[in-house]
N, C-alpha and C. Protein backbone atom coordinates (compact mmCIF):
# COMPACT_ATOMS: atom_id res chain seq x y z
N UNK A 1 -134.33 -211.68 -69.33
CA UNK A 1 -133.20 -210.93 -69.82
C UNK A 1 -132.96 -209.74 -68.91
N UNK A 2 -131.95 -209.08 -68.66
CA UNK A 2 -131.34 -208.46 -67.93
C UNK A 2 -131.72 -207.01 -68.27
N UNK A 3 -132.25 -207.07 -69.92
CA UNK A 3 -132.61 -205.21 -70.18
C UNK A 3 -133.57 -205.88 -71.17
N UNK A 4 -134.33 -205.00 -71.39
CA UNK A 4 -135.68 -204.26 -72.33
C UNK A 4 -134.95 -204.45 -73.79
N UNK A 5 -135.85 -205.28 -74.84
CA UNK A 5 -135.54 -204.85 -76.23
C UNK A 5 -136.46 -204.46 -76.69
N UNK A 6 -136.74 -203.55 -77.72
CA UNK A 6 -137.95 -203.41 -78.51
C UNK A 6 -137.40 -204.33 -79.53
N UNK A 7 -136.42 -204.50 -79.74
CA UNK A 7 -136.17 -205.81 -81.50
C UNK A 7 -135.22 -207.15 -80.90
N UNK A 8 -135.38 -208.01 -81.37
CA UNK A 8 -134.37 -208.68 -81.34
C UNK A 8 -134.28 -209.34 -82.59
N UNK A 9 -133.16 -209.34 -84.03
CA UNK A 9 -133.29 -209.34 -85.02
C UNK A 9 -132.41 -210.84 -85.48
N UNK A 10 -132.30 -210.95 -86.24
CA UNK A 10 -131.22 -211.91 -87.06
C UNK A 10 -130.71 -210.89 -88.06
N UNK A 11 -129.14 -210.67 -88.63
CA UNK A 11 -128.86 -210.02 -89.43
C UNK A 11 -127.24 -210.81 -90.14
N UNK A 12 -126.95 -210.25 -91.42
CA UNK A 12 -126.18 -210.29 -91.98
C UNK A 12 -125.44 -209.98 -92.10
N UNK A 13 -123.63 -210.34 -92.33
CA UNK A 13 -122.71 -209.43 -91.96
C UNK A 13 -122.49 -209.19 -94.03
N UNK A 14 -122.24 -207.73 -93.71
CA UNK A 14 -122.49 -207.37 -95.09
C UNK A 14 -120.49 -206.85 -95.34
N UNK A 15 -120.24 -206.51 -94.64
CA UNK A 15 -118.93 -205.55 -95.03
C UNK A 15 -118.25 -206.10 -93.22
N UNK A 16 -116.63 -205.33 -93.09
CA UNK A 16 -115.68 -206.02 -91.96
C UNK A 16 -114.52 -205.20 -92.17
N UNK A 17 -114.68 -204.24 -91.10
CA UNK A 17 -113.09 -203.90 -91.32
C UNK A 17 -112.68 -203.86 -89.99
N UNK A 18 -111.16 -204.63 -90.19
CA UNK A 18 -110.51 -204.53 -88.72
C UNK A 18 -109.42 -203.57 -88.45
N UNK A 19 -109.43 -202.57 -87.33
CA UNK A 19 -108.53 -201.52 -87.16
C UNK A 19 -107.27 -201.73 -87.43
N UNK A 20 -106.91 -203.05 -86.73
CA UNK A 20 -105.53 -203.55 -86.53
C UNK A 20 -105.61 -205.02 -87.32
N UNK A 21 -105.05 -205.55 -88.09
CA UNK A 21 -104.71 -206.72 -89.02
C UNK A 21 -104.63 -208.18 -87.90
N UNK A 22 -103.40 -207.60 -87.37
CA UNK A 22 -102.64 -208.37 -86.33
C UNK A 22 -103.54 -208.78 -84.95
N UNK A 23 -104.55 -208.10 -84.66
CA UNK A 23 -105.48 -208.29 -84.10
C UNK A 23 -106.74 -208.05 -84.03
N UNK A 24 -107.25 -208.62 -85.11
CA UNK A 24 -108.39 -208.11 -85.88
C UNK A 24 -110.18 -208.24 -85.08
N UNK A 25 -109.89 -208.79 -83.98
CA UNK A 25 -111.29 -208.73 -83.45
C UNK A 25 -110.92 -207.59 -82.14
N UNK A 26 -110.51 -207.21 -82.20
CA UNK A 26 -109.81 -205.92 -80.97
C UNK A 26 -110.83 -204.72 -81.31
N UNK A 27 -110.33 -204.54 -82.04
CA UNK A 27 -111.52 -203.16 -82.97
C UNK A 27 -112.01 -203.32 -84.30
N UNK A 28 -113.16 -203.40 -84.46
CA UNK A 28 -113.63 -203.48 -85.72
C UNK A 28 -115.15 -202.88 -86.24
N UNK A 29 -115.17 -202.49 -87.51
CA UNK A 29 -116.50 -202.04 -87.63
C UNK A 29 -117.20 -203.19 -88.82
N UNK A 30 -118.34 -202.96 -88.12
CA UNK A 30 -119.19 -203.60 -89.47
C UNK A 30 -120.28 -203.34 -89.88
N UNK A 31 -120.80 -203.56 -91.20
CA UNK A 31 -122.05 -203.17 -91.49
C UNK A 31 -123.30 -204.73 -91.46
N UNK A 32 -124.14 -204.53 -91.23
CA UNK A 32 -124.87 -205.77 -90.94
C UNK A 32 -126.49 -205.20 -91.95
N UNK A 33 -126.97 -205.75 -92.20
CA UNK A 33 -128.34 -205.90 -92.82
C UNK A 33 -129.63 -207.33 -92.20
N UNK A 34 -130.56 -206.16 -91.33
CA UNK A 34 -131.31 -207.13 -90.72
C UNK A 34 -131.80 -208.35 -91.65
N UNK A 35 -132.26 -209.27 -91.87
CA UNK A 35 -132.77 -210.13 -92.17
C UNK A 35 -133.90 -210.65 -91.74
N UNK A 36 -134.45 -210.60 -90.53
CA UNK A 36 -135.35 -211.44 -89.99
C UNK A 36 -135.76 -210.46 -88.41
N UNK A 37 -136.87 -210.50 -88.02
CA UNK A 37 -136.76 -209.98 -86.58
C UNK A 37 -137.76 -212.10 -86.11
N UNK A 38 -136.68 -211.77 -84.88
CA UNK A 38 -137.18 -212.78 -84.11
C UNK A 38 -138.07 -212.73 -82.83
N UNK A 39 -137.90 -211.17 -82.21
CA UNK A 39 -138.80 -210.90 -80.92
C UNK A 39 -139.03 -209.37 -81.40
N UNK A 40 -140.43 -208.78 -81.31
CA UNK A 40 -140.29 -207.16 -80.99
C UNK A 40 -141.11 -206.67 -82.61
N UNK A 41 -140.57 -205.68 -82.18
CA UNK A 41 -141.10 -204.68 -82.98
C UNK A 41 -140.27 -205.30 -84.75
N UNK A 42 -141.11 -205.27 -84.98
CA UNK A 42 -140.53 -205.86 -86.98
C UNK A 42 -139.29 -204.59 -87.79
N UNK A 43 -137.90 -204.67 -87.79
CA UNK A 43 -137.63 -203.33 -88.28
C UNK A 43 -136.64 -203.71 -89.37
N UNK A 44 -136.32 -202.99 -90.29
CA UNK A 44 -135.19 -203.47 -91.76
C UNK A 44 -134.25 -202.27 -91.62
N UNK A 45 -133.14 -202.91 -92.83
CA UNK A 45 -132.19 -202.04 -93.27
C UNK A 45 -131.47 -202.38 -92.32
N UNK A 46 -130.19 -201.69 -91.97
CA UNK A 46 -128.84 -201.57 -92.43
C UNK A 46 -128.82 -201.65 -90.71
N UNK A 47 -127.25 -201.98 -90.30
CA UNK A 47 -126.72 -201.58 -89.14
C UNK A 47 -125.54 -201.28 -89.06
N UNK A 48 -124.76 -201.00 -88.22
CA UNK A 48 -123.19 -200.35 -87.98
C UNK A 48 -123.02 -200.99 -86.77
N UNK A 49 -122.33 -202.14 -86.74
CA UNK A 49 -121.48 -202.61 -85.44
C UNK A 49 -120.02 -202.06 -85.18
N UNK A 50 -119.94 -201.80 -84.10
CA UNK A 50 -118.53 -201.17 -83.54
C UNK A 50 -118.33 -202.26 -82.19
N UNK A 51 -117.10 -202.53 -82.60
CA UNK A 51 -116.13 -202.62 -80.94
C UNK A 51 -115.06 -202.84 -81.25
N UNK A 52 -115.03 -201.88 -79.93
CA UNK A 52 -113.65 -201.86 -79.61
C UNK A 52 -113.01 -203.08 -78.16
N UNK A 53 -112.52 -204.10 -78.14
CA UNK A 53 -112.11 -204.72 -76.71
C UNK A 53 -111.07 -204.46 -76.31
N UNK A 54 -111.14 -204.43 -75.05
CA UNK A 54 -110.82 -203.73 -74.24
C UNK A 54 -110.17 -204.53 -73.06
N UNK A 55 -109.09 -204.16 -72.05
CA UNK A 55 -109.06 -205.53 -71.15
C UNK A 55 -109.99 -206.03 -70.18
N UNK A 56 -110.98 -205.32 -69.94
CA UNK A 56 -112.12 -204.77 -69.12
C UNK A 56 -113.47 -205.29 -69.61
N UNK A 57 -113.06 -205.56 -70.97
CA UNK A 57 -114.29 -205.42 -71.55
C UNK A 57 -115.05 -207.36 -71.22
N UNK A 58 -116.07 -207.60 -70.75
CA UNK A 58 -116.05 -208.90 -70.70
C UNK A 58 -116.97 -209.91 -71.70
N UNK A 59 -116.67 -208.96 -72.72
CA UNK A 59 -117.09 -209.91 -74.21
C UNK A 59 -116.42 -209.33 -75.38
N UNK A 60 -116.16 -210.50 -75.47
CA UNK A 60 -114.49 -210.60 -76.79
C UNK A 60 -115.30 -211.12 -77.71
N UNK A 61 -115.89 -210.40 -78.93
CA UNK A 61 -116.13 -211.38 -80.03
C UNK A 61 -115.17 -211.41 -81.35
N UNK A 62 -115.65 -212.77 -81.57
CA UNK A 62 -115.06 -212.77 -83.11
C UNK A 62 -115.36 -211.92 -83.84
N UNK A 63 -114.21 -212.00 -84.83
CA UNK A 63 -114.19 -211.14 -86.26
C UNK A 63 -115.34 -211.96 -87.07
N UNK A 64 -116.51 -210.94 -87.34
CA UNK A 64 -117.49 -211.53 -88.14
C UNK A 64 -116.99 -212.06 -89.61
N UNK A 65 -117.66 -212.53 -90.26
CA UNK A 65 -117.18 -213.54 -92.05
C UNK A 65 -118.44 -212.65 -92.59
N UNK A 66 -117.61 -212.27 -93.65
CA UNK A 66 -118.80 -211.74 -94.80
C UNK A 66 -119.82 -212.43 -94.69
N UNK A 67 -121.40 -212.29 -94.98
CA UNK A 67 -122.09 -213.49 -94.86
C UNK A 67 -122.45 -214.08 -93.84
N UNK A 68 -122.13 -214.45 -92.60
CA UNK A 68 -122.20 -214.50 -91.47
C UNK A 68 -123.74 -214.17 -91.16
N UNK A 69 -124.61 -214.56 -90.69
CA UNK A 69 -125.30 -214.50 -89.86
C UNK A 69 -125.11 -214.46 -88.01
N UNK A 70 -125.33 -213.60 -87.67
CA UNK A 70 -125.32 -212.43 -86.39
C UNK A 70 -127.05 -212.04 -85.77
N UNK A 71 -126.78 -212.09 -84.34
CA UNK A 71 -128.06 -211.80 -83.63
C UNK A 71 -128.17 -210.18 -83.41
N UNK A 72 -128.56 -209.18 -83.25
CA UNK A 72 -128.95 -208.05 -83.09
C UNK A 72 -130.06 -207.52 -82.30
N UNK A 73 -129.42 -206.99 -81.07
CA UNK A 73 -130.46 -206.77 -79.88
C UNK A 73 -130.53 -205.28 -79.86
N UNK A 74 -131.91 -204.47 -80.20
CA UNK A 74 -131.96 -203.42 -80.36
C UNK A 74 -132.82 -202.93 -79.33
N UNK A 75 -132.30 -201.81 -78.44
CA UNK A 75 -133.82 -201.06 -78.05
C UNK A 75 -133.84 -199.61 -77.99
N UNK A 76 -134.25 -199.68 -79.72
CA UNK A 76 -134.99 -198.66 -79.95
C UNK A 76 -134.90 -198.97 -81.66
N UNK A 77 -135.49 -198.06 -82.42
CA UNK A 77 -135.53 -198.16 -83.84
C UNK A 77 -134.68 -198.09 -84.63
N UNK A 78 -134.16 -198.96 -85.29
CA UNK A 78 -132.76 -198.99 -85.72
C UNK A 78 -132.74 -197.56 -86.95
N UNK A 79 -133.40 -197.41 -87.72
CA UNK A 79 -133.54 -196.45 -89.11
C UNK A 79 -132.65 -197.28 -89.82
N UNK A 80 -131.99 -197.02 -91.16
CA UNK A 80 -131.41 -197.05 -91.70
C UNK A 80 -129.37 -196.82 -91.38
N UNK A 81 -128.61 -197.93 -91.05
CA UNK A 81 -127.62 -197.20 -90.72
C UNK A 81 -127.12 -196.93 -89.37
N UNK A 82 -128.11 -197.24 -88.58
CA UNK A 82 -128.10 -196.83 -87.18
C UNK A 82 -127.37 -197.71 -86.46
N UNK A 83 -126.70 -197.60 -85.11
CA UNK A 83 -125.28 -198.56 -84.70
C UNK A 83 -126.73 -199.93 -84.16
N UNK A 84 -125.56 -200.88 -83.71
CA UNK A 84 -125.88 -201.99 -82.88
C UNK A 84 -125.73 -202.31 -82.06
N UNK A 85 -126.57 -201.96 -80.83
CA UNK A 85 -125.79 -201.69 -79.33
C UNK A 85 -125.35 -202.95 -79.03
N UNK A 86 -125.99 -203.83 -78.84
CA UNK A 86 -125.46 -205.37 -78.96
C UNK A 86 -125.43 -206.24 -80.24
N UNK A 87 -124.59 -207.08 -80.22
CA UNK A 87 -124.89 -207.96 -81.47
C UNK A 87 -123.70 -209.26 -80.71
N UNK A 88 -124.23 -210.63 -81.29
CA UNK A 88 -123.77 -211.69 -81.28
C UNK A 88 -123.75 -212.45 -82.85
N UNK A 89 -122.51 -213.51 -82.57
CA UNK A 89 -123.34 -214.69 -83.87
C UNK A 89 -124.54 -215.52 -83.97
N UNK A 90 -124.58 -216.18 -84.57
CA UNK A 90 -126.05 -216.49 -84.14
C UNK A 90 -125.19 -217.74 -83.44
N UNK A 91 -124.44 -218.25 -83.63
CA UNK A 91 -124.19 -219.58 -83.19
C UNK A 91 -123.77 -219.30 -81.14
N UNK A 92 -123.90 -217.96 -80.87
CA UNK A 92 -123.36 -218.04 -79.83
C UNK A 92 -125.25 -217.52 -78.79
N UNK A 93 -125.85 -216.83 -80.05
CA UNK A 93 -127.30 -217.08 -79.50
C UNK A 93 -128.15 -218.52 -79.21
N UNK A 94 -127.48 -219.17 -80.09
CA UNK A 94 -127.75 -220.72 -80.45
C UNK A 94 -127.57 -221.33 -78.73
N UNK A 95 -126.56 -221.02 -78.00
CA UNK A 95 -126.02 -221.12 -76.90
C UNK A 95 -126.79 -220.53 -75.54
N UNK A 96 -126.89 -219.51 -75.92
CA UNK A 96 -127.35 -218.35 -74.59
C UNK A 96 -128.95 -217.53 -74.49
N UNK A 97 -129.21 -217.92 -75.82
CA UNK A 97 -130.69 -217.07 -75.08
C UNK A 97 -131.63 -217.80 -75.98
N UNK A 98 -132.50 -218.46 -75.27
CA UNK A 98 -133.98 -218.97 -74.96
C UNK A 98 -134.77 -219.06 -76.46
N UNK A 99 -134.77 -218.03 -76.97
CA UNK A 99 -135.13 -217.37 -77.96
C UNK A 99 -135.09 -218.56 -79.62
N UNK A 100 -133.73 -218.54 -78.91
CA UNK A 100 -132.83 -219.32 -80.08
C UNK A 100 -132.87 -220.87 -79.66
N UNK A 101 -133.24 -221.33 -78.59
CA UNK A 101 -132.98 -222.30 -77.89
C UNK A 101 -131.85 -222.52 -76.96
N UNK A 102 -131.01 -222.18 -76.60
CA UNK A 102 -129.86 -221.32 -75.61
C UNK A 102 -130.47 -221.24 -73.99
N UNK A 103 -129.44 -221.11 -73.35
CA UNK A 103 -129.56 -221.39 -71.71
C UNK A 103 -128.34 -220.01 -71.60
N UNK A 104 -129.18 -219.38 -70.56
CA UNK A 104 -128.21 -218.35 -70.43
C UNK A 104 -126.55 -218.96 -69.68
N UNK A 105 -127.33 -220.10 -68.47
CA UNK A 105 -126.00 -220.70 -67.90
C UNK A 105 -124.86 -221.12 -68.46
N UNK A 106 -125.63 -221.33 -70.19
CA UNK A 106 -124.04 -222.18 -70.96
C UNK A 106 -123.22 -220.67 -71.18
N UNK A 107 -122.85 -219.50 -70.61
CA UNK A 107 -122.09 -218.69 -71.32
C UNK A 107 -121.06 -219.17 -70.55
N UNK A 108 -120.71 -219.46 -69.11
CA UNK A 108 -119.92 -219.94 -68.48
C UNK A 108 -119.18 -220.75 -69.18
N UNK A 109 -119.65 -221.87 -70.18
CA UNK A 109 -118.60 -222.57 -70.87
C UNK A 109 -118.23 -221.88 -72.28
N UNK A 110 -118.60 -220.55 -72.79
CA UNK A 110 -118.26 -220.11 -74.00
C UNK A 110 -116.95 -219.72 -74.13
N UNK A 111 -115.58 -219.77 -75.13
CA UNK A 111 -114.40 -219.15 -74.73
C UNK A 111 -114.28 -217.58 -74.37
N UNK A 112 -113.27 -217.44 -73.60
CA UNK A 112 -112.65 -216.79 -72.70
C UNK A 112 -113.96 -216.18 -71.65
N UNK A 113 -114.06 -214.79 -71.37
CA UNK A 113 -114.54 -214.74 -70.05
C UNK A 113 -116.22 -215.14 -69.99
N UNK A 114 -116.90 -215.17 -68.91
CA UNK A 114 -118.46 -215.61 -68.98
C UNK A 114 -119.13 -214.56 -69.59
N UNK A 115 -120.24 -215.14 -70.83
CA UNK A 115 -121.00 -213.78 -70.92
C UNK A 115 -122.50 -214.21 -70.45
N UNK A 116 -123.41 -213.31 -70.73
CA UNK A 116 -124.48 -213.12 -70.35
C UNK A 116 -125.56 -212.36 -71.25
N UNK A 117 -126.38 -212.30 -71.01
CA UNK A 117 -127.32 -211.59 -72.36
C UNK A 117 -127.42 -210.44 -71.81
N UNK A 118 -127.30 -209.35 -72.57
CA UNK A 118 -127.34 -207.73 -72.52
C UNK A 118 -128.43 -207.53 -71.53
């Protein structure tokens, strides 16, 4: 992997709000609740996902689904509440990192631009 995690988690999408209706994975916040750690340090409670995309930006994700299960790459201690510097679905970890069973090379075929693991 390209950076250092102390966690790499499985989490829940608990709550979803999108800035804009009309384009609802553009900016959005969410709250997530770990569920599971899969690599690292063992940590619980709550998270705060933010993004904003950008034209620049070269990972566009979907608008998470209540419920949803989401990957969560942390490095450092999340606390209670604390943001999510990275986060994926799981179905796109399912794809890209090792972990999950994933090949980093398949991001090349994921829609729109190539991603890569944080």
């Amino acid at each position: 992997m390209a950076r250092d995690f102390v966690t790499v988690a499985e989490a829940r999408v608990l709550s979803v709000e999108a800035a804009d209706p009309s384009r609802p994975s553009r900016e959005l916040v969410a709250s997530l609740e770990i569920t599971g750690t899969v690599d690292g340090y063992s940590q619980t409670g709550r998270l705060t996902l933010r993004h904003r995309g950008v034209t620049e930006c070269p990972v566009r994700l979907p608008l998470p689904q209540l419920g949803e299960e989401w990957v969560v790459y942390l490095g450092w201690e999340a606390g209670d509440g604390g943001p999510a510097s990275y986060a994926w679905p799981k179905s796109w970890a399912e794809r890209l990192d090792a972990r999950f069973g994933g090949s980093p090379q398949a991001g090349a075929e994921m829609p729109g631009r190539a991603h890569e693991l944080p």
